[in-house]
PDB file of N, CA and C in Angstrom:
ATOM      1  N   UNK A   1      23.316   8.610 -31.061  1.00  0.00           N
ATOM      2  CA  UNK A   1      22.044   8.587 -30.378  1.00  0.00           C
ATOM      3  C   UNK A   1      21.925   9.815 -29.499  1.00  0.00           C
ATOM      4  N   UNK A   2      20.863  10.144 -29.271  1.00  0.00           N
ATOM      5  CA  UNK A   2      20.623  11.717 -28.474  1.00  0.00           C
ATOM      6  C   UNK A   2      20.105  10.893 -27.242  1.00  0.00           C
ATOM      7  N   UNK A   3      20.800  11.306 -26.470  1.00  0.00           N
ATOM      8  CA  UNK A   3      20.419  10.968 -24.891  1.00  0.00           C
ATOM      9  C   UNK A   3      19.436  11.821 -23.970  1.00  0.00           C
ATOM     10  N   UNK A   4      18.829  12.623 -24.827  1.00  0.00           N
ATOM     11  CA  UNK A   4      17.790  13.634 -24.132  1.00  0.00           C
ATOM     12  C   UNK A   4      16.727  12.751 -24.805  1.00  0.00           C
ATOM     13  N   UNK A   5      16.526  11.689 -25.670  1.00  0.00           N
ATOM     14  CA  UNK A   5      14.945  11.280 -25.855  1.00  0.00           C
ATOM     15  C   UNK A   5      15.356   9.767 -24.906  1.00  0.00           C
ATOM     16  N   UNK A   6      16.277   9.119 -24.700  1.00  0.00           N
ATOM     17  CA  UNK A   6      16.207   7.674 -24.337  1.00  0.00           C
ATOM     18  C   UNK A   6      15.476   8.098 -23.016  1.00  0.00           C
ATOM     19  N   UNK A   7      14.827   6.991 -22.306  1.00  0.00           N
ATOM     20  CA  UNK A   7      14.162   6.673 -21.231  1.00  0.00           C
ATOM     21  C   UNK A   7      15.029   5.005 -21.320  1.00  0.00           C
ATOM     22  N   UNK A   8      15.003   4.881 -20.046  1.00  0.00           N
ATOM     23  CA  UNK A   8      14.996   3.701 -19.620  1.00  0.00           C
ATOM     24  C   UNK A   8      14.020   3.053 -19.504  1.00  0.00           C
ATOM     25  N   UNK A   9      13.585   1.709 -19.898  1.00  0.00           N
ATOM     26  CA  UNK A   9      12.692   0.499 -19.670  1.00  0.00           C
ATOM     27  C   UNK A   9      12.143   0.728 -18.547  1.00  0.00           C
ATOM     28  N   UNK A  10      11.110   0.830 -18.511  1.00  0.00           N
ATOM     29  CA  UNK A  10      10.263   0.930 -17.127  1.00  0.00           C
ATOM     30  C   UNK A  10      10.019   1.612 -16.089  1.00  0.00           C
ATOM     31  N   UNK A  11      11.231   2.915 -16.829  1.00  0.00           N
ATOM     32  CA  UNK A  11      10.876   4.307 -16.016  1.00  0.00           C
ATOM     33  C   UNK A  11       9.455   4.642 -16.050  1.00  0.00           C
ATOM     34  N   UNK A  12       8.622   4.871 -17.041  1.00  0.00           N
ATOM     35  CA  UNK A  12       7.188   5.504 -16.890  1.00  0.00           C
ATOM     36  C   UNK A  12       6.486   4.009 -17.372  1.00  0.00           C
ATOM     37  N   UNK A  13       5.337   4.021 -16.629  1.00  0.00           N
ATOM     38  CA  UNK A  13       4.212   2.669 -16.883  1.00  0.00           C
ATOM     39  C   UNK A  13       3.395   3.357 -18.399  1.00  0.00           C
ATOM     40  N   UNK A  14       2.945   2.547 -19.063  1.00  0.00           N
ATOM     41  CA  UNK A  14       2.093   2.435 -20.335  1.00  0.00           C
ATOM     42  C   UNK A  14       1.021   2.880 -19.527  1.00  0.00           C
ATOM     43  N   UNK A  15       0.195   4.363 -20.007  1.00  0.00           N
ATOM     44  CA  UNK A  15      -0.949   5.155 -19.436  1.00  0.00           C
ATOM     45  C   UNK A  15      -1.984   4.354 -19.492  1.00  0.00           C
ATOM     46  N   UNK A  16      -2.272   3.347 -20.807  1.00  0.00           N
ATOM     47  CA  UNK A  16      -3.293   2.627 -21.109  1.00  0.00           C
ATOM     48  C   UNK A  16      -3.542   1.471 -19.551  1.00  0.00           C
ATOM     49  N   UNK A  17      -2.513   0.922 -19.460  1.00  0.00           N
ATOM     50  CA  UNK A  17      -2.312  -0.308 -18.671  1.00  0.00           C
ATOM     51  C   UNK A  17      -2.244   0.204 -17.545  1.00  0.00           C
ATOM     52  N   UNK A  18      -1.583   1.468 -17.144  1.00  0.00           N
ATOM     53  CA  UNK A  18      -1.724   1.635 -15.163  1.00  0.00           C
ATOM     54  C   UNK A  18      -3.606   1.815 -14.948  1.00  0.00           C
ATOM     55  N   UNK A  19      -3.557   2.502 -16.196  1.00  0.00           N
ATOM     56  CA  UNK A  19      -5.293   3.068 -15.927  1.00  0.00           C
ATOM     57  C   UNK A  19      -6.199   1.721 -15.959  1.00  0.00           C
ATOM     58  N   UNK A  20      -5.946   1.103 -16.919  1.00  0.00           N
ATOM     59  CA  UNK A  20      -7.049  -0.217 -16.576  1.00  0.00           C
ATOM     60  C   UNK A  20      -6.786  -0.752 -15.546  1.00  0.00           C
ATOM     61  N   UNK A  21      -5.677  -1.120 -15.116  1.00  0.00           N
ATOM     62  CA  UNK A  21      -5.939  -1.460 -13.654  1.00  0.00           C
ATOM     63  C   UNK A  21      -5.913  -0.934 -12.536  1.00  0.00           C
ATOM     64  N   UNK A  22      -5.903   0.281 -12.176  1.00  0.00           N
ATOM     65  CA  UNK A  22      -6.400   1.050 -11.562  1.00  0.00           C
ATOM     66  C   UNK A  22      -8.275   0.617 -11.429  1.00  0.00           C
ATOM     67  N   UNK A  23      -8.644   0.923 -12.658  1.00  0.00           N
ATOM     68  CA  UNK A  23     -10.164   0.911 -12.955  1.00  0.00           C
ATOM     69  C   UNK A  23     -10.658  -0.380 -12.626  1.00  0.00           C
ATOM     70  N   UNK A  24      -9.884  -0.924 -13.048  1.00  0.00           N
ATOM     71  CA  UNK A  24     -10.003  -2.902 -12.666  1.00  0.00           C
ATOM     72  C   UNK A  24     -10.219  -3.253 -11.245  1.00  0.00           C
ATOM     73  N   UNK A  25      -9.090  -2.986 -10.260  1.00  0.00           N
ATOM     74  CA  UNK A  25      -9.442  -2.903  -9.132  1.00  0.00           C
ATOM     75  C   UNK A  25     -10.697  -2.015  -8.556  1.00  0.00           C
ATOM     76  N   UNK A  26     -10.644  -0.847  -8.539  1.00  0.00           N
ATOM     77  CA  UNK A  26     -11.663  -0.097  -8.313  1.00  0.00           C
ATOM     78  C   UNK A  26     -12.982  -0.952  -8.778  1.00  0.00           C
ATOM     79  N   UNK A  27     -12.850  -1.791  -9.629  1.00  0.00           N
ATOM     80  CA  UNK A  27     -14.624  -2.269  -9.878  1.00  0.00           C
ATOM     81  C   UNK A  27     -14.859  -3.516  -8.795  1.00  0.00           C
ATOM     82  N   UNK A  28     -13.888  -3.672  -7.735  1.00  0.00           N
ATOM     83  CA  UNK A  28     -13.958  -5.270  -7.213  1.00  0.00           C
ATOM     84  C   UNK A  28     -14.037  -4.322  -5.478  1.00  0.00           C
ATOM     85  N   UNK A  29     -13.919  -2.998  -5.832  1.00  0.00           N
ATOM     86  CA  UNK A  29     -14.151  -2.049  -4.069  1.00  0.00           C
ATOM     87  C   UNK A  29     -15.784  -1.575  -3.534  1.00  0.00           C
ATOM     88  N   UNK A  30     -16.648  -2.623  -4.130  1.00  0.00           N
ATOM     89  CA  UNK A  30     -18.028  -2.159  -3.117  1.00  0.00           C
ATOM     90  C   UNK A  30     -18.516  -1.228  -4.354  1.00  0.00           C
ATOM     91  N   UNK A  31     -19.141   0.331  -3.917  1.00  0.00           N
ATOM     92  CA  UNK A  31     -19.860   0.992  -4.375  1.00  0.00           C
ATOM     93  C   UNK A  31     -18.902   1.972  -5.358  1.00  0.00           C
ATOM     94  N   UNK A  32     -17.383   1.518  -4.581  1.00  0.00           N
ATOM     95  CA  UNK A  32     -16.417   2.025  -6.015  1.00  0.00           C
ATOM     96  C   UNK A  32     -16.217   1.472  -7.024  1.00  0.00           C
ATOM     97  N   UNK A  33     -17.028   0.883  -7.839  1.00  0.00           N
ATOM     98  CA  UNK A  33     -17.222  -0.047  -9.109  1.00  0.00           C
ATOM     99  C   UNK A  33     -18.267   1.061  -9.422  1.00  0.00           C
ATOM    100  N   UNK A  34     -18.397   2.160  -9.267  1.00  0.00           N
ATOM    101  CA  UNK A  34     -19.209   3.493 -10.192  1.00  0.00           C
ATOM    102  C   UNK A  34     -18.028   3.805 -10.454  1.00  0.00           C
ATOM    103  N   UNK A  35     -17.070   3.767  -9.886  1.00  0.00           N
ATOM    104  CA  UNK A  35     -15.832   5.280 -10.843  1.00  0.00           C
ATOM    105  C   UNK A  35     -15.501   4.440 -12.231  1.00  0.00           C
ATOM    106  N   UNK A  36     -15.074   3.154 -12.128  1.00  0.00           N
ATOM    107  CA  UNK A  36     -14.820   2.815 -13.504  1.00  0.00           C
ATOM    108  C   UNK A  36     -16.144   2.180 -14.654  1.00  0.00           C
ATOM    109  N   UNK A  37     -17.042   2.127 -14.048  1.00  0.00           N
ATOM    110  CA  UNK A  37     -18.341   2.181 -15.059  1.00  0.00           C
ATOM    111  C   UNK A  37     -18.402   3.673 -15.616  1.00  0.00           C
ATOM    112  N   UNK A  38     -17.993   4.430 -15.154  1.00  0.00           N
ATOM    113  CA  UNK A  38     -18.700   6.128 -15.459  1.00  0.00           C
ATOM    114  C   UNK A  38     -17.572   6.258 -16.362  1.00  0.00           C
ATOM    115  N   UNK A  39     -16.001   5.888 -16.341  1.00  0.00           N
ATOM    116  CA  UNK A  39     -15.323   6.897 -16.743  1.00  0.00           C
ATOM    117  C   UNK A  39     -14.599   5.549 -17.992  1.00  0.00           C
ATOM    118  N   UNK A  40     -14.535   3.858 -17.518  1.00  0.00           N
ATOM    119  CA  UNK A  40     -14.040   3.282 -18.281  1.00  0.00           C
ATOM    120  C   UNK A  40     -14.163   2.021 -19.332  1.00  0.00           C
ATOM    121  N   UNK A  41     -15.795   2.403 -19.014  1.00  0.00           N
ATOM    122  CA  UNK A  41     -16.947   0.741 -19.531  1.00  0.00           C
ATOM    123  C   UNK A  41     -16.432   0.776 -20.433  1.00  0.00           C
ATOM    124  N   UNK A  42     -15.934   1.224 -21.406  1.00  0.00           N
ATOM    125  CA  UNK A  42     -15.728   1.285 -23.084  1.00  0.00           C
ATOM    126  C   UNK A  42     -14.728  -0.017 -23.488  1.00  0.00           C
ATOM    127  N   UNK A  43     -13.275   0.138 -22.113  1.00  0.00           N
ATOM    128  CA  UNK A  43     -12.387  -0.688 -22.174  1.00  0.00           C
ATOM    129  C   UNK A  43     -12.895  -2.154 -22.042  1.00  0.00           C
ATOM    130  N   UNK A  44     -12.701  -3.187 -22.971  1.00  0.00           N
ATOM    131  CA  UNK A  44     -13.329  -4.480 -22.819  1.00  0.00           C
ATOM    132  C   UNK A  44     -12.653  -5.363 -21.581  1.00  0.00           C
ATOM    133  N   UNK A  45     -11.245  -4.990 -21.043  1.00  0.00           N
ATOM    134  CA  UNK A  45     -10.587  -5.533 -19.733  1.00  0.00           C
ATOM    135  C   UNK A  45     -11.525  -5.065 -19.051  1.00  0.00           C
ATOM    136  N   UNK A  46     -11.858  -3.694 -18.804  1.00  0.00           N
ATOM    137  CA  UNK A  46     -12.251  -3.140 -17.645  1.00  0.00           C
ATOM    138  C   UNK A  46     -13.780  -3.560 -17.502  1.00  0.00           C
ATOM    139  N   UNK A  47     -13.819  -3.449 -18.564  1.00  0.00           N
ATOM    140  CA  UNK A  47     -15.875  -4.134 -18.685  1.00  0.00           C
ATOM    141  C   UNK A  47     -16.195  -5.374 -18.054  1.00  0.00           C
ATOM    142  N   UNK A  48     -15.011  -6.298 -18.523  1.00  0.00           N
ATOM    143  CA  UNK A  48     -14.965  -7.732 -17.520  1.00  0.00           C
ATOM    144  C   UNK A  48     -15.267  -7.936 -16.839  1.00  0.00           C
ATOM    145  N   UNK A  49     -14.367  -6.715 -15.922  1.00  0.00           N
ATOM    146  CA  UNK A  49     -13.936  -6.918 -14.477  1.00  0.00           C
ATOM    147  C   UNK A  49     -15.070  -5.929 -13.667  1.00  0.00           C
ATOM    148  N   UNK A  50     -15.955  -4.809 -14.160  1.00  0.00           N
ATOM    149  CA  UNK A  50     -16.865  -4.196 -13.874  1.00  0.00           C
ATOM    150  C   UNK A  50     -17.937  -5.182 -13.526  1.00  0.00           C
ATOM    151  N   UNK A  51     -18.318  -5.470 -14.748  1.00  0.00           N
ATOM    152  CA  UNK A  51     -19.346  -7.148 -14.452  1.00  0.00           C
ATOM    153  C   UNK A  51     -19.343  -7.686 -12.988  1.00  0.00           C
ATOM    154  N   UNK A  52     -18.437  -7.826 -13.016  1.00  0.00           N
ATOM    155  CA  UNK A  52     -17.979  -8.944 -12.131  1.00  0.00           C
ATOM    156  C   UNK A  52     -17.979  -8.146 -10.729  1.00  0.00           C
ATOM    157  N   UNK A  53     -17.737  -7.242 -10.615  1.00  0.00           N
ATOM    158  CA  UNK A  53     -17.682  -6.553  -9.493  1.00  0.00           C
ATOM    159  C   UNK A  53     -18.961  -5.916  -9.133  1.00  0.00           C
ATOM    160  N   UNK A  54     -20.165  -5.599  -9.830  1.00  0.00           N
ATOM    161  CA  UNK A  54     -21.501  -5.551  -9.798  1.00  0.00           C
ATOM    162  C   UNK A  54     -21.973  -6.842  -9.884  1.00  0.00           C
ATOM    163  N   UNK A  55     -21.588  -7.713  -9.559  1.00  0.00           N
ATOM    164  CA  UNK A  55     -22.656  -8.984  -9.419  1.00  0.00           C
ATOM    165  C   UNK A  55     -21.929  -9.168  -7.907  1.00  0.00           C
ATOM    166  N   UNK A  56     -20.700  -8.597  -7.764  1.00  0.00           N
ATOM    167  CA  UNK A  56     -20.427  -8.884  -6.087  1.00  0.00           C
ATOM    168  C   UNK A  56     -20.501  -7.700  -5.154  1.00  0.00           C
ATOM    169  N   UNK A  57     -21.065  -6.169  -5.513  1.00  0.00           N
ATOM    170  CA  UNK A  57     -22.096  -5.284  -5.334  1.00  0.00           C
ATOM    171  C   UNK A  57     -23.783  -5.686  -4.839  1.00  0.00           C
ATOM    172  N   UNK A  58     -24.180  -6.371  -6.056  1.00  0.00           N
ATOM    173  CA  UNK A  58     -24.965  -6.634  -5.643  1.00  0.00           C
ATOM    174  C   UNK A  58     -25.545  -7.438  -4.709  1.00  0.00           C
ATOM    175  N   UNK A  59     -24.816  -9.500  -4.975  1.00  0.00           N
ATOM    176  CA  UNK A  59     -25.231  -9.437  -3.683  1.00  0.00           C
ATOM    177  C   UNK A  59     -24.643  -9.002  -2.180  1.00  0.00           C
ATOM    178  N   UNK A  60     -23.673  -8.347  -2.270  1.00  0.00           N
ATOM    179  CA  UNK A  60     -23.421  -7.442  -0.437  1.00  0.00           C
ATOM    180  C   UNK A  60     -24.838  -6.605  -0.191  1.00  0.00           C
ATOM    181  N   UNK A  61     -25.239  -6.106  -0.962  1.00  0.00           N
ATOM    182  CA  UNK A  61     -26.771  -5.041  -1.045  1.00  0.00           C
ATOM    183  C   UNK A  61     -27.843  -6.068  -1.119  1.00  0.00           C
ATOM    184  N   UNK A  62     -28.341  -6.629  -1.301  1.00  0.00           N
ATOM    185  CA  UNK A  62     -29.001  -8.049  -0.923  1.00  0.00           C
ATOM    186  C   UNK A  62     -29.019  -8.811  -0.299  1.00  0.00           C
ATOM    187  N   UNK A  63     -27.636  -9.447   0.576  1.00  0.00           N
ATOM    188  CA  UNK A  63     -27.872 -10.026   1.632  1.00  0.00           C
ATOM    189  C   UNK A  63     -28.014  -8.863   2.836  1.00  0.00           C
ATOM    190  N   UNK A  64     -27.057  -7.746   2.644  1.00  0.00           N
ATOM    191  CA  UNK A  64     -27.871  -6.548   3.629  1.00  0.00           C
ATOM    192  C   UNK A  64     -29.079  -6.081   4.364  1.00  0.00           C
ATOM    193  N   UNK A  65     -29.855  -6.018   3.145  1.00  0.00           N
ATOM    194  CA  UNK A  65     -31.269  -6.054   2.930  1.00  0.00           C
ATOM    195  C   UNK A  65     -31.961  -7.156   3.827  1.00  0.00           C
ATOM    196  N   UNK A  66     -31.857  -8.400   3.024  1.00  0.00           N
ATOM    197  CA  UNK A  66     -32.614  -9.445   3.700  1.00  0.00           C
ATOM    198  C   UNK A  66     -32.277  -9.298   5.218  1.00  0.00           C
ATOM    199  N   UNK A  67     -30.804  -9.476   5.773  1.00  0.00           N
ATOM    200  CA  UNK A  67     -30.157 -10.181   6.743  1.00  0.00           C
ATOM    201  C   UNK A  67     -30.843  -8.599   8.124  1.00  0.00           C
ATOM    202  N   UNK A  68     -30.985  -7.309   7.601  1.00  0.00           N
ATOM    203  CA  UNK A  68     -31.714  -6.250   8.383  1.00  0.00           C
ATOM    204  C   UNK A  68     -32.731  -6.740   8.492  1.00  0.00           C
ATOM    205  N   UNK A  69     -33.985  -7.531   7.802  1.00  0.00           N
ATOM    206  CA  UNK A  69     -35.703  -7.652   7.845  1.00  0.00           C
ATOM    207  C   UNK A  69     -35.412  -8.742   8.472  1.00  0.00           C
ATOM    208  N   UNK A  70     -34.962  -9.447   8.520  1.00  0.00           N
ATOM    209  CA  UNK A  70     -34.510 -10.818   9.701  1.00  0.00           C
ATOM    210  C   UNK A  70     -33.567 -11.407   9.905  1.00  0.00           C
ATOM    211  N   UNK A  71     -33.269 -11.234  11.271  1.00  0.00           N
ATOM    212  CA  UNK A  71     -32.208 -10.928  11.987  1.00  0.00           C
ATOM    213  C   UNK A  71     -31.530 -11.997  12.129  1.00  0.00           C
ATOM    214  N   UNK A  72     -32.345 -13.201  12.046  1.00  0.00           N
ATOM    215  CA  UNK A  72     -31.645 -14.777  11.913  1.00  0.00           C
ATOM    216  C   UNK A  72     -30.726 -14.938  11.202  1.00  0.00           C
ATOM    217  N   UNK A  73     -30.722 -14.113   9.943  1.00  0.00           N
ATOM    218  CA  UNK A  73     -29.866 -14.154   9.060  1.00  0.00           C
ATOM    219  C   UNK A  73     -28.504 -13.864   9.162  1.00  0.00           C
ATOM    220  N   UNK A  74     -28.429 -12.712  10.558  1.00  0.00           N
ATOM    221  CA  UNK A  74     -27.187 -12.458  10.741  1.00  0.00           C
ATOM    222  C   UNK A  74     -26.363 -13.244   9.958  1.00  0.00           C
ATOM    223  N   UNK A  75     -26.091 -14.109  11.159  1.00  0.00           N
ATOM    224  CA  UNK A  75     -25.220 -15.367  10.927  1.00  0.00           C
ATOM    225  C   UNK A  75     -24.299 -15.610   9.217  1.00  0.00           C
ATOM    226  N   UNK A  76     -25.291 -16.030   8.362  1.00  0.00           N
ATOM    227  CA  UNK A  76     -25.204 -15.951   7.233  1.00  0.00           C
ATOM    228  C   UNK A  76     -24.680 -14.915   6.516  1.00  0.00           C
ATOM    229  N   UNK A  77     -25.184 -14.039   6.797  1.00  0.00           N
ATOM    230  CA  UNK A  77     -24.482 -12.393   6.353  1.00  0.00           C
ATOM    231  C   UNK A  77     -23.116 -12.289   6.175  1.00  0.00           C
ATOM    232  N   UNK A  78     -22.891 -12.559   7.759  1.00  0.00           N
ATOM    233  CA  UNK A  78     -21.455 -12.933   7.953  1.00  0.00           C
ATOM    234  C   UNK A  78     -20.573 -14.216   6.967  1.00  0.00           C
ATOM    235  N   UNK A  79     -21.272 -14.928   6.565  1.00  0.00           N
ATOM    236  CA  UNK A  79     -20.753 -15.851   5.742  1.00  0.00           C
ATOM    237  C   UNK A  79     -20.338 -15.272   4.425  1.00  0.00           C
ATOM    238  N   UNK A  80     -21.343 -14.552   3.896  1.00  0.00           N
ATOM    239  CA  UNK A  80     -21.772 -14.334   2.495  1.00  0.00           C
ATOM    240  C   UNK A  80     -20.349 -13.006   2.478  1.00  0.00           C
ATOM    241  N   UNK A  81     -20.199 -12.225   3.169  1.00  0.00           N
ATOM    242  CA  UNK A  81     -19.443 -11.140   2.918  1.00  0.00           C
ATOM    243  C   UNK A  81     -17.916 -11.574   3.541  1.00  0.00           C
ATOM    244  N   UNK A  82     -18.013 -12.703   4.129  1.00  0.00           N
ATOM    245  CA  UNK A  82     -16.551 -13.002   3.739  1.00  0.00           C
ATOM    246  C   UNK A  82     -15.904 -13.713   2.161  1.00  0.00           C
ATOM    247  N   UNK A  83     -17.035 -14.219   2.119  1.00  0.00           N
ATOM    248  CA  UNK A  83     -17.049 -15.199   0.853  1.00  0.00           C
ATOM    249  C   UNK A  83     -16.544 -14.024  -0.403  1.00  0.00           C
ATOM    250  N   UNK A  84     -17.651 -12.985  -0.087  1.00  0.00           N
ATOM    251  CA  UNK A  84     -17.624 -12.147  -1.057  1.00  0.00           C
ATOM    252  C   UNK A  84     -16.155 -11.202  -1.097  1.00  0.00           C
ATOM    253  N   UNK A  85     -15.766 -10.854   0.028  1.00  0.00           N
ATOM    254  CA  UNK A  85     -14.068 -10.145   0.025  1.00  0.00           C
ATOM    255  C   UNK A  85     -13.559 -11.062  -0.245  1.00  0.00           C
ATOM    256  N   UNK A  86     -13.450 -12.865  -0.288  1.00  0.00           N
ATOM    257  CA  UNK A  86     -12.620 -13.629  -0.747  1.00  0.00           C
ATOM    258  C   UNK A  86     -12.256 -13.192  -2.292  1.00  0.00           C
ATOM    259  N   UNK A  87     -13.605 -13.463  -3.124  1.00  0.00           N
ATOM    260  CA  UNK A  87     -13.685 -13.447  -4.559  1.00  0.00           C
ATOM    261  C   UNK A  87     -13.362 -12.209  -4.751  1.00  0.00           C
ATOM    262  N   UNK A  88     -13.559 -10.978  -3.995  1.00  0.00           N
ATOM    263  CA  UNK A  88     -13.336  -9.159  -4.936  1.00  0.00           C
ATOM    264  C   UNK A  88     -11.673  -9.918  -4.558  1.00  0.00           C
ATOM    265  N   UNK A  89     -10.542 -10.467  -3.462  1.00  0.00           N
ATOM    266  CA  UNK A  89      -9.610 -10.271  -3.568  1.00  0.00           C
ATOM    267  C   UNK A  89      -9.114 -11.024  -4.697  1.00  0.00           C
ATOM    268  N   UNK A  90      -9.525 -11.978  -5.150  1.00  0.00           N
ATOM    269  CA  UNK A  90      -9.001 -13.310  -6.234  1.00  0.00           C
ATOM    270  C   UNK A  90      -9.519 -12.338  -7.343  1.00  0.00           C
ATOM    271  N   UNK A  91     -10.532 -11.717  -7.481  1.00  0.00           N
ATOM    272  CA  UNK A  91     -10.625 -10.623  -8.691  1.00  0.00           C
ATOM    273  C   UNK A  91      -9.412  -9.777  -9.342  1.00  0.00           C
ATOM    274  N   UNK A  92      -8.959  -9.395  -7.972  1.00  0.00           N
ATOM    275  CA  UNK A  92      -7.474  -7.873  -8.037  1.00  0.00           C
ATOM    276  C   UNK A  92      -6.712  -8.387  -8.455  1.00  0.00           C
ATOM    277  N   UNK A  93      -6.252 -10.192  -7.975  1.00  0.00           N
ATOM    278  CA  UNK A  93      -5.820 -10.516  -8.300  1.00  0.00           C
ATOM    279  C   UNK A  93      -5.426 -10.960  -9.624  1.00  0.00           C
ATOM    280  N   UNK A  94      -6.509 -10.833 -10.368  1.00  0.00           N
ATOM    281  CA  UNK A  94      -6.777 -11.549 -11.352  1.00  0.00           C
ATOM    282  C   UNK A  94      -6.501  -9.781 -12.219  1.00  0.00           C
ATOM    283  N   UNK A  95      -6.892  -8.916 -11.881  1.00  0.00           N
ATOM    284  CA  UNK A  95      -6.475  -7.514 -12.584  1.00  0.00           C
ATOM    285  C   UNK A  95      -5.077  -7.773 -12.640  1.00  0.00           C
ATOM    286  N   UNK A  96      -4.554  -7.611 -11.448  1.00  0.00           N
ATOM    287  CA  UNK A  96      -3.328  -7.443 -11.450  1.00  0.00           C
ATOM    288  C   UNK A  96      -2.533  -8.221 -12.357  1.00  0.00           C
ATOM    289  N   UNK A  97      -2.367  -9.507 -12.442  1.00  0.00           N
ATOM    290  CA  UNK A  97      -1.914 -10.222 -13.432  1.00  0.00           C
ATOM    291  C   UNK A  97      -2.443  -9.854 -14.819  1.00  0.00           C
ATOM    292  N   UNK A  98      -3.559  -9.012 -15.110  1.00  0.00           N
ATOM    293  CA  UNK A  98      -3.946  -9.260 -16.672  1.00  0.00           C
ATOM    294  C   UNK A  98      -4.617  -9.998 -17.134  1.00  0.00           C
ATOM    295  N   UNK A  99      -5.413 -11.188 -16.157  1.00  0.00           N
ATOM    296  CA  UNK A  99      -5.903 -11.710 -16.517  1.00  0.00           C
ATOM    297  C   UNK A  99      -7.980 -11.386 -16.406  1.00  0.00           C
ATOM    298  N   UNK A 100      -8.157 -12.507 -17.561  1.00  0.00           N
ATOM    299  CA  UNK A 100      -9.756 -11.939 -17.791  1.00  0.00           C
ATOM    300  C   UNK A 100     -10.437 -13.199 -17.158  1.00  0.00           C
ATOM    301  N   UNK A 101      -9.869 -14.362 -16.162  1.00  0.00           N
ATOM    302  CA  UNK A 101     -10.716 -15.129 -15.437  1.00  0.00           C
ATOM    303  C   UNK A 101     -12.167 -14.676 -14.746  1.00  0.00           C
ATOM    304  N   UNK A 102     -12.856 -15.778 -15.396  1.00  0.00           N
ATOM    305  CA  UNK A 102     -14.751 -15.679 -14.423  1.00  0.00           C
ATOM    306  C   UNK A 102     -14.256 -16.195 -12.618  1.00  0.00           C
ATOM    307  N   UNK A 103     -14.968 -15.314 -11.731  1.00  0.00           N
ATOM    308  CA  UNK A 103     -14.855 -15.584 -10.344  1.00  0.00           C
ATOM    309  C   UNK A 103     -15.042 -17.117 -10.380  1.00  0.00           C
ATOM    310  N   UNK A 104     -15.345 -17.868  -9.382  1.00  0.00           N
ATOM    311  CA  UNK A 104     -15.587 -19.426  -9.128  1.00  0.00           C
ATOM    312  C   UNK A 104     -16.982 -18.339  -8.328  1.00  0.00           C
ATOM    313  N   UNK A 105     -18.458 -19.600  -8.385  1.00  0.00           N
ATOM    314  CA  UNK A 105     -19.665 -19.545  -8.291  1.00  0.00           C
ATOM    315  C   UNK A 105     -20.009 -18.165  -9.361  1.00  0.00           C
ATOM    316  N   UNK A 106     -19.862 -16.678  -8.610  1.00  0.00           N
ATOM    317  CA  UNK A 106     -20.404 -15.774  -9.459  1.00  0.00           C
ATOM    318  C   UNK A 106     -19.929 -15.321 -10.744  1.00  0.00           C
ATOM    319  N   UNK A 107     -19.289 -15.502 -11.576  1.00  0.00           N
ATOM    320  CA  UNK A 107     -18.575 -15.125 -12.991  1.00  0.00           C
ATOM    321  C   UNK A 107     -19.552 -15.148 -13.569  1.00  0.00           C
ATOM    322  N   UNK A 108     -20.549 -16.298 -13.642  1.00  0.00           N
ATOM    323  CA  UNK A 108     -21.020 -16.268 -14.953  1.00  0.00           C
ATOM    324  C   UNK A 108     -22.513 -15.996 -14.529  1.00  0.00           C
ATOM    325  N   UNK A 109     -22.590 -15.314 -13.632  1.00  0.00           N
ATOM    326  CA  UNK A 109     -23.875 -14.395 -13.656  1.00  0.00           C
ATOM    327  C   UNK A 109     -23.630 -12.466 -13.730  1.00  0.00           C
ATOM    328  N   UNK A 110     -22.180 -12.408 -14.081  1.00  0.00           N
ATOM    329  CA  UNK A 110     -21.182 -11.228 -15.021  1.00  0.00           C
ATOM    330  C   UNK A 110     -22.531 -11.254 -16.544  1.00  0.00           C
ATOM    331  N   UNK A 111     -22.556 -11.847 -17.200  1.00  0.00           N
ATOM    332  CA  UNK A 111     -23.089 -12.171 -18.412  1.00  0.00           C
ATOM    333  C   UNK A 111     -24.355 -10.980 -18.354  1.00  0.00           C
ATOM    334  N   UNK A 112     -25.309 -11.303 -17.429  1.00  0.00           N
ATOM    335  CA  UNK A 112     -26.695 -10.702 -17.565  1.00  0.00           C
ATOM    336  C   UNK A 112     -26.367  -8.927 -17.084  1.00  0.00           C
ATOM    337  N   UNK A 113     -25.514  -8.740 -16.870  1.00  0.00           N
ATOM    338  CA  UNK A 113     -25.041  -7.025 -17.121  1.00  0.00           C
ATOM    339  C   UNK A 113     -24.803  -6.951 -18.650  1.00  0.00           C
ATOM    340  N   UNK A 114     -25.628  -6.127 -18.917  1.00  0.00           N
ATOM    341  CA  UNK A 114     -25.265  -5.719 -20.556  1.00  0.00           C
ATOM    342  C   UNK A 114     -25.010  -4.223 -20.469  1.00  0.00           C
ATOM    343  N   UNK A 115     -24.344  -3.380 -21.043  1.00  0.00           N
ATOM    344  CA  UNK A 115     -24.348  -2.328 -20.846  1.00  0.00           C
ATOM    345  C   UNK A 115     -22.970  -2.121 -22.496  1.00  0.00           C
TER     346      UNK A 115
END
């Protein structure tokens, strides 16, 4: 055996797999769910998890909106965007493992993104 080609097991990560999740996470960070729409929609993991991270984009930019034109809303705001860092973290989580789980409440409004 030539010992100039062996690598050891798990010296270098599979390029395919660090990059999707890289991209994976990045779609569950706010307005950083553009870097992996622009560069990795193609990947069907990453498309998943893009979905999913633009439906929890959107509503942070929607309750924003409302909760600025009336102020009562504060309150709520505050609800909605903890709720919402709950689910982007159970998302990463869900990259991280490999897995293609729908959020609990928003997953399956993932669907009406077509792209």
């Amino acid at each position: 055996m030539d010992g100039d080609n062996m690598q050891s097991p798990g010296s270098q990560p599979a390029p395919a797999a660090s990059t999707n999740t890289i991209m994976g996470v990045l779609a569950y960070l706010g307005i950083l769910v553009v870097i992996p729409f622009i560069v990795a929609k193609d990947d069907p993991f990453v498309k998943f998890h893009i979905k999913q991270g633009l439906v929890l984009f959107c509503i942070e930019i929607i309750m924003w909106l409302v909760a600025s034109m009336l102020w009562m809303f504060w309150p709520l705001y505050g609800l909605v965007n903890l709720a919402v860092f709950i689910l982007a973290i159970i998302g990463i989580i869900n990259v991280v493992q490999h897995k293609q789980s729908q959020l609990p409440v928003v997953g399956s409004l993932a669907s009406y993104f077509t792209f």
